[in-house]
C-alpha atoms as a PDB file:
ATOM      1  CA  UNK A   1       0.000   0.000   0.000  1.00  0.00           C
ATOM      2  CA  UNK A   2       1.433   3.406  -0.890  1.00  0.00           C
ATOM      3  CA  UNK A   3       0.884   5.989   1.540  1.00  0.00           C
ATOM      4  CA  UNK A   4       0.285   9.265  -0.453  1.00  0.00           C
ATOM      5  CA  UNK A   5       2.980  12.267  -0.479  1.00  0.00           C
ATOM      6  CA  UNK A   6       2.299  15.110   1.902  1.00  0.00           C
ATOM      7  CA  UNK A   7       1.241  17.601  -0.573  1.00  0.00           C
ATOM      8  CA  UNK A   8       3.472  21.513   0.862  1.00  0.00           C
ATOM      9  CA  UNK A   9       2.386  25.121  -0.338  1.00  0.00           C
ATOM     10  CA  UNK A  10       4.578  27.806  -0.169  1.00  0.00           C
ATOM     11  CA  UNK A  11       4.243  30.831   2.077  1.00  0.00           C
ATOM     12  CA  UNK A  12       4.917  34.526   0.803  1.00  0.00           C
ATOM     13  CA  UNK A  13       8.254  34.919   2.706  1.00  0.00           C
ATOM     14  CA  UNK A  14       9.489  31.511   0.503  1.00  0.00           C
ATOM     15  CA  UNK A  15       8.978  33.730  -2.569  1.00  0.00           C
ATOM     16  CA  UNK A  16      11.766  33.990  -5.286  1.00  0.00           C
ATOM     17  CA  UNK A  17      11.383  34.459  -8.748  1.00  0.00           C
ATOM     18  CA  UNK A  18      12.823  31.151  -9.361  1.00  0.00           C
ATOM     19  CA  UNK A  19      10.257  29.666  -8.041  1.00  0.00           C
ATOM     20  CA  UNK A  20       7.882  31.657  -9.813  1.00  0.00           C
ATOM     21  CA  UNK A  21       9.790  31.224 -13.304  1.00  0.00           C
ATOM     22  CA  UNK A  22       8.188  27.723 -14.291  1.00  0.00           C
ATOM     23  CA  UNK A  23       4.896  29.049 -13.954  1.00  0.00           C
ATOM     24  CA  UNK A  24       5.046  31.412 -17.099  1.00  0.00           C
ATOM     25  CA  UNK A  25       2.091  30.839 -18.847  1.00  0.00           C
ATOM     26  CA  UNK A  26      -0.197  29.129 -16.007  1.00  0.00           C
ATOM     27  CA  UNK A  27      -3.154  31.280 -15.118  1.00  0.00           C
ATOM     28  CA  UNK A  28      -3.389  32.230 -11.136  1.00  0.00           C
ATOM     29  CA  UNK A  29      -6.785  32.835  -9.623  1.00  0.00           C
ATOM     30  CA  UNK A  30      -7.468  35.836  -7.357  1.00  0.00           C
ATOM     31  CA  UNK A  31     -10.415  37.346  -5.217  1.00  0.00           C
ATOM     32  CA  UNK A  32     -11.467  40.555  -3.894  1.00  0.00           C
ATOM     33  CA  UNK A  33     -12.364  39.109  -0.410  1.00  0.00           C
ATOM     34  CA  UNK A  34     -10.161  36.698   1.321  1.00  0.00           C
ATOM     35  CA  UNK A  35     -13.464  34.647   1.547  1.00  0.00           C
ATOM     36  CA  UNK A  36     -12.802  33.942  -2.028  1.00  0.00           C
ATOM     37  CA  UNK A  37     -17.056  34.090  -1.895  1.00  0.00           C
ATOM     38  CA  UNK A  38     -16.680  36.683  -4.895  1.00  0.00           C
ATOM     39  CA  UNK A  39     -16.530  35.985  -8.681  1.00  0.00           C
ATOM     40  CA  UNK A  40     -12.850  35.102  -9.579  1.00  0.00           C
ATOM     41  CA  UNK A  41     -10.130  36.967 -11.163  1.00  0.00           C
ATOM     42  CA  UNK A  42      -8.007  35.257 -13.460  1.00  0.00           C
ATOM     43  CA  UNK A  43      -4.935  36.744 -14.360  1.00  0.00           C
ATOM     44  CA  UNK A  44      -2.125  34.665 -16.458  1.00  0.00           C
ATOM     45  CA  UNK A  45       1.647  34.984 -15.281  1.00  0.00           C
ATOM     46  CA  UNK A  46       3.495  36.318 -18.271  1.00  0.00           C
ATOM     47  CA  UNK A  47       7.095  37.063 -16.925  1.00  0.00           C
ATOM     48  CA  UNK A  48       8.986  36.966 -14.140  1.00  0.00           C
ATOM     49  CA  UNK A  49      11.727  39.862 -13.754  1.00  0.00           C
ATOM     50  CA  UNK A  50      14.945  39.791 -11.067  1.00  0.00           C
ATOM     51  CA  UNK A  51      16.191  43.030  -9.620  1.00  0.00           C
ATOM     52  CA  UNK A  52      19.524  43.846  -8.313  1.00  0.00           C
ATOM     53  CA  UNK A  53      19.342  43.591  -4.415  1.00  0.00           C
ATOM     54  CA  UNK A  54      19.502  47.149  -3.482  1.00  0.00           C
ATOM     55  CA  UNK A  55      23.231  47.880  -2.495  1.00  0.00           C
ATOM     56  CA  UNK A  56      24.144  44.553  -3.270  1.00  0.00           C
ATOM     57  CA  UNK A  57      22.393  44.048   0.778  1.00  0.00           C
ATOM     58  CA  UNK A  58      21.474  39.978   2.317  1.00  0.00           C
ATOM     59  CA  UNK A  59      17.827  38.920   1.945  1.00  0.00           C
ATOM     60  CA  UNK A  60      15.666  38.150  -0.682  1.00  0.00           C
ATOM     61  CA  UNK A  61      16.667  39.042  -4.225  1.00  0.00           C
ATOM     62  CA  UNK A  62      13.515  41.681  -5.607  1.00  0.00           C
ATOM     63  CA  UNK A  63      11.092  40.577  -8.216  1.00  0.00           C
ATOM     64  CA  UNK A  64       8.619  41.567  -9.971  1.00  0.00           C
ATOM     65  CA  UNK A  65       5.611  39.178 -11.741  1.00  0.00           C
ATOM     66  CA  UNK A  66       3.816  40.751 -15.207  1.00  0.00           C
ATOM     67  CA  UNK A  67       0.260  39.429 -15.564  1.00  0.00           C
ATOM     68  CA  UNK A  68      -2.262  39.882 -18.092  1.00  0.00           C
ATOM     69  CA  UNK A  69      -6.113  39.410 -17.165  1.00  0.00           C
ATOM     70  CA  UNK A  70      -7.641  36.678 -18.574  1.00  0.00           C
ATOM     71  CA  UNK A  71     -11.058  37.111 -17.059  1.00  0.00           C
ATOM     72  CA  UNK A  72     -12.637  38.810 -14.438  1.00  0.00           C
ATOM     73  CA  UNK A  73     -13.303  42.660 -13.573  1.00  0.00           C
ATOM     74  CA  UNK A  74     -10.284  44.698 -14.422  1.00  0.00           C
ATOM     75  CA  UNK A  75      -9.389  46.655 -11.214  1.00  0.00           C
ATOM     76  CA  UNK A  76      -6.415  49.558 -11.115  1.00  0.00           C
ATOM     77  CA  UNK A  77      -4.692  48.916  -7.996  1.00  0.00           C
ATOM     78  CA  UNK A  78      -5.827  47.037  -5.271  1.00  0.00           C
ATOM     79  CA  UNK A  79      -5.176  43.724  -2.866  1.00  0.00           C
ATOM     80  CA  UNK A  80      -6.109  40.172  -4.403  1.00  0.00           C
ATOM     81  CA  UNK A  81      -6.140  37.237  -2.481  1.00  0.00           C
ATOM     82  CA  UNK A  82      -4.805  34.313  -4.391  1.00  0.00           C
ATOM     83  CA  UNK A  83      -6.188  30.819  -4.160  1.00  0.00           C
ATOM     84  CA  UNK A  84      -3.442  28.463  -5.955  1.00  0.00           C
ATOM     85  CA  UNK A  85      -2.462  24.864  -5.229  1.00  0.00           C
ATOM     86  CA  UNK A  86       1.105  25.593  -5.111  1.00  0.00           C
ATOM     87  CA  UNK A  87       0.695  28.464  -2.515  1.00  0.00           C
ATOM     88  CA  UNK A  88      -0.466  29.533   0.428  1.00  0.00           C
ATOM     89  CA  UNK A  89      -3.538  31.586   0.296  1.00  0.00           C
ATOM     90  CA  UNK A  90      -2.260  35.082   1.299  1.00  0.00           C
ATOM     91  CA  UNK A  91      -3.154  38.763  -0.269  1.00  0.00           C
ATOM     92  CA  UNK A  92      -0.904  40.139  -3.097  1.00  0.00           C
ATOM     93  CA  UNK A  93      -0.737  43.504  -3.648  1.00  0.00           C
ATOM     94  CA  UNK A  94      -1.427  44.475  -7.633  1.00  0.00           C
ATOM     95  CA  UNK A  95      -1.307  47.565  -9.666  1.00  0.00           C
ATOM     96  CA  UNK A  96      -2.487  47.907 -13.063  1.00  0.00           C
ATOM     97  CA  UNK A  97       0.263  48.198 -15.591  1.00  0.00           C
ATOM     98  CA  UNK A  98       1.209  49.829 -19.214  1.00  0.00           C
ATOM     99  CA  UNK A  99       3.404  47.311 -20.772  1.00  0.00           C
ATOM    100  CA  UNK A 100       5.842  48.919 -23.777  1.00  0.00           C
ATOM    101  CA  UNK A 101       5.718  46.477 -27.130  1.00  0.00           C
ATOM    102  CA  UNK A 102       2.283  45.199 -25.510  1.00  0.00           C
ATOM    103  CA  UNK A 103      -1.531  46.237 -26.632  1.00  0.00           C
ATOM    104  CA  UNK A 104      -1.940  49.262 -25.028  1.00  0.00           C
ATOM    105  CA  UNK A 105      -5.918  48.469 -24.203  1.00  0.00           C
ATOM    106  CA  UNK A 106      -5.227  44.803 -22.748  1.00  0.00           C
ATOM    107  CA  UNK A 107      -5.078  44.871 -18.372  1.00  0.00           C
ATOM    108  CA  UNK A 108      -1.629  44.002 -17.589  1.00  0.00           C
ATOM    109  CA  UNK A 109      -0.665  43.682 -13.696  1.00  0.00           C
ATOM    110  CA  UNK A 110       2.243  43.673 -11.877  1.00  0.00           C
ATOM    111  CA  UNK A 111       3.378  42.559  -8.539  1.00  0.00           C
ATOM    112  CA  UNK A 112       6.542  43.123  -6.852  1.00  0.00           C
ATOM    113  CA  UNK A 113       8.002  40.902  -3.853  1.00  0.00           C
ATOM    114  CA  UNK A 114      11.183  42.571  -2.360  1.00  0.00           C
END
């Protein structure tokens, strides 16, 4: 009998953007409420960009995730709570984004983990 794998999520503070990397092109769903009793808000990840740790300091290396919305209302800025098999459920800051080279009237969203 096979005893089935303890299935782990990962918590905000285990956030790099390696780990986020292999998830280009998976779509992440998000809610207005941490209830998650309000209509989803599907956003796909798109990219994953590393910053420079800010005078070259310890800690987590800065990233930033680019999403584009794939359905759902299209809010500026705000705090979505993700629901995601791989992660925690937690709230994620997001702002509404203009992307250069992108369509200028699709919602793009970034957010950035330092």
């Amino acid at each position: 009998m096979s005893v089935p794998a303890s299935r782990t999520t990962m918590s905000m503070d285990q956030y790099t953007g390696d780990a986020f990397a292999p998830l280009v092109g998976q779509v992440f769903r998000f809610h207005r409420t941490a209830g998650a009793d309000d209509p989803s808000i599907d956003l796909e990840l798109l990219e994953v960009q590393s910053s420079p740790r800010p005078g070259g300091g310890e800690g987590r290396q800065p990233f930033s995730l680019l999403f584009e919305l794939r359905s759902g209302d299209a809010p500026r800025e705000t705090t979505l709570h993700l629901r995601h098999d791989q992660f925690e459920p937690c709230a994620w800051f997001v702002n509404r984004v203009m992307v250069p080279g992108r369509p200028a009237k699709t919602p793009y969203y970034e957010a950035v983990f330092g």
